[in-house]
N, C-alpha and C. Protein backbone atom coordinates (compact mmCIF):
# COMPACT_ATOMS: atom_id res chain seq x y z
N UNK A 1 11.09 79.88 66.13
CA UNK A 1 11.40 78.48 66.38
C UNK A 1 11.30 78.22 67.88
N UNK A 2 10.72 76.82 68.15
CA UNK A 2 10.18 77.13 69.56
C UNK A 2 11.06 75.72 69.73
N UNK A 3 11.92 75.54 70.88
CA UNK A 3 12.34 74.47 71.53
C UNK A 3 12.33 74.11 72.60
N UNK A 4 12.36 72.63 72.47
CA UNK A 4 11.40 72.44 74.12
C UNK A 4 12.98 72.10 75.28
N UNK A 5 12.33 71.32 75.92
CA UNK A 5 12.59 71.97 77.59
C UNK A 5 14.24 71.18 77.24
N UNK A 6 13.72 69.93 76.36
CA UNK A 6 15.46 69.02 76.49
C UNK A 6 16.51 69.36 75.37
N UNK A 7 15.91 70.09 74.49
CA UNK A 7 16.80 71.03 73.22
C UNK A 7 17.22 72.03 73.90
N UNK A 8 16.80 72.91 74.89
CA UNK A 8 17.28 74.42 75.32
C UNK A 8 17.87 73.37 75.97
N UNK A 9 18.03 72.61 77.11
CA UNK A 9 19.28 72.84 77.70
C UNK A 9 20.02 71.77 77.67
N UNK A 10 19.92 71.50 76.04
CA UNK A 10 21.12 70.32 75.21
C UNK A 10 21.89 72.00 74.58
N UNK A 11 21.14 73.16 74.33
CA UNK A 11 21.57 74.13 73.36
C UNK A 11 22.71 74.51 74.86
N UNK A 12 21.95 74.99 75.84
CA UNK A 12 22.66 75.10 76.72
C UNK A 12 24.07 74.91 77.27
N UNK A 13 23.91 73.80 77.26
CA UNK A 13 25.22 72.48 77.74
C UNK A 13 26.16 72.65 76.38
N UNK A 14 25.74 72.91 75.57
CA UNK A 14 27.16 73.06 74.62
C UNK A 14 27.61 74.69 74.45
N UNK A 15 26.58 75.64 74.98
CA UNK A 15 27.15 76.57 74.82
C UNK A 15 28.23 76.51 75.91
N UNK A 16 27.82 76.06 77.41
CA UNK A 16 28.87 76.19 78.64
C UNK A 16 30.14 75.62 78.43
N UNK A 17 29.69 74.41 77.41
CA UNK A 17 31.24 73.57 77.00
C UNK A 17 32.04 74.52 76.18
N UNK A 18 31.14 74.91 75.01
CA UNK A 18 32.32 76.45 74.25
C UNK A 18 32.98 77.25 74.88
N UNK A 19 32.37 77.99 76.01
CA UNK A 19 32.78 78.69 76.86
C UNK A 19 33.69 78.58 77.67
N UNK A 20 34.07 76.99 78.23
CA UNK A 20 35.12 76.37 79.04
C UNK A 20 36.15 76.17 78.06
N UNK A 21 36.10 75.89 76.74
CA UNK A 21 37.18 75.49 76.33
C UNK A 21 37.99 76.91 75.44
N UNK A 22 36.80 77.95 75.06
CA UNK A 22 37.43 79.13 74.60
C UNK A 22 38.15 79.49 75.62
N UNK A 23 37.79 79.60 77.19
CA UNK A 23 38.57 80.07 78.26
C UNK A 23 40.27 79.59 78.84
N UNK A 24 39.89 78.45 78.35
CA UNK A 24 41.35 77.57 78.15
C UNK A 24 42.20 77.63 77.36
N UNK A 25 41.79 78.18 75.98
CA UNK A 25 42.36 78.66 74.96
C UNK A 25 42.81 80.30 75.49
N UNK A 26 41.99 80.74 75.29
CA UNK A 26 42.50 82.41 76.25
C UNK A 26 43.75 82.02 77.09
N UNK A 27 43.57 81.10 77.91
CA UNK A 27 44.33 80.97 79.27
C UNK A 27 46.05 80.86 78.34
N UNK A 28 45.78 79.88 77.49
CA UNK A 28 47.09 79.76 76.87
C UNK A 28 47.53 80.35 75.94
N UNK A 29 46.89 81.42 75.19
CA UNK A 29 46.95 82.32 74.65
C UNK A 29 48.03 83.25 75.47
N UNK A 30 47.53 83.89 76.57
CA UNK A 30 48.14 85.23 77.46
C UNK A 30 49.31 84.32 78.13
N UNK A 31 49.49 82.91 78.37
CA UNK A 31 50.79 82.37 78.54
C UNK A 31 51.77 82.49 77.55
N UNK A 32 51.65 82.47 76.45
CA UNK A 32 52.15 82.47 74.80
C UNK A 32 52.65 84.13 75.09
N UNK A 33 51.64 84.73 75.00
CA UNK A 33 52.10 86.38 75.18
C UNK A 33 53.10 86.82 75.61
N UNK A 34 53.15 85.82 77.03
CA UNK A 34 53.90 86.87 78.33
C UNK A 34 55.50 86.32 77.75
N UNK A 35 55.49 84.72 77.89
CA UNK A 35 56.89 84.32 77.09
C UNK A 35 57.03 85.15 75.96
N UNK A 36 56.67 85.42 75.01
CA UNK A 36 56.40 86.45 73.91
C UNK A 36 57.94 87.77 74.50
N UNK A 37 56.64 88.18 75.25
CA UNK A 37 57.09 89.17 75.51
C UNK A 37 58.44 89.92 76.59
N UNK A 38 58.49 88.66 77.12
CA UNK A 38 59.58 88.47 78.48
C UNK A 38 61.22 87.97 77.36
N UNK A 39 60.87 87.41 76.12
CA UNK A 39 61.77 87.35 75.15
C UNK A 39 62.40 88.33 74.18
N UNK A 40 61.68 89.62 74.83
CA UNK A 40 61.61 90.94 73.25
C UNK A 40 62.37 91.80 73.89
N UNK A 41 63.65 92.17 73.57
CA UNK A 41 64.44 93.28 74.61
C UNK A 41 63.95 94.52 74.90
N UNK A 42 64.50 94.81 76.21
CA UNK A 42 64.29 95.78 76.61
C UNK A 42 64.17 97.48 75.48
N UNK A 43 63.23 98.12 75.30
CA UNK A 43 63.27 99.02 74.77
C UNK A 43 63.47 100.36 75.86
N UNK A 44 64.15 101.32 75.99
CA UNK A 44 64.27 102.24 76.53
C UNK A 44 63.09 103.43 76.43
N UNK A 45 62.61 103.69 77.99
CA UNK A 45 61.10 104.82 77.82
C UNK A 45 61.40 105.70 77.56
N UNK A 46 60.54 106.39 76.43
CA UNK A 46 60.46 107.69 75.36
C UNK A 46 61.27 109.06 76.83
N UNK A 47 61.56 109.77 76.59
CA UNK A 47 62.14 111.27 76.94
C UNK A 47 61.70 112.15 76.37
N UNK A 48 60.58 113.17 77.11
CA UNK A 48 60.29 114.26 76.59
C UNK A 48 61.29 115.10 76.90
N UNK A 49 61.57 116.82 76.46
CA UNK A 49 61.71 117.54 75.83
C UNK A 49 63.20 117.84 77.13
N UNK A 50 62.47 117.61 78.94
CA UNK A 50 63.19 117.80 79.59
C UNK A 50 63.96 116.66 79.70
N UNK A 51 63.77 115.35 79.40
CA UNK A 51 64.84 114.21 79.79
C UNK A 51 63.86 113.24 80.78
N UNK A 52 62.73 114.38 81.37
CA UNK A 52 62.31 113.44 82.21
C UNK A 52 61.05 112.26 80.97
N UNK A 53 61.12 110.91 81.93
CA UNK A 53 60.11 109.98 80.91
C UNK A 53 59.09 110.62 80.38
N UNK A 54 58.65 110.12 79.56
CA UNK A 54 57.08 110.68 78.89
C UNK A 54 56.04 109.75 79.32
């Protein structure tokens, strides 16, 4: 399939728009996370055999 010069970069222009708005989504995604995770208590780090952390 052959497309000309104003289809590639109409194909173009919406891929860059997907790309901006998946990135915005990401962005608020790893905001979601961190509250996530800044909400989940503290778990205490594993102790190997001597006491010292693992």
């Amino acid at each position: 399939m052959q497309l000309t010069t104003e289809e590639l970069v109409g194909e173009f222009q919406d891929a860059v728009m997907e790309l901006y708005f998946a990135r915005k989504r990401i962005a608020l995604l790893e905001a979601e996370v961190a509250e996530l995770r800044a909400r989940l208590p503290r778990v205490p780090e594993a102790e190997d055999e001597s006491g010292r952390p693992a």
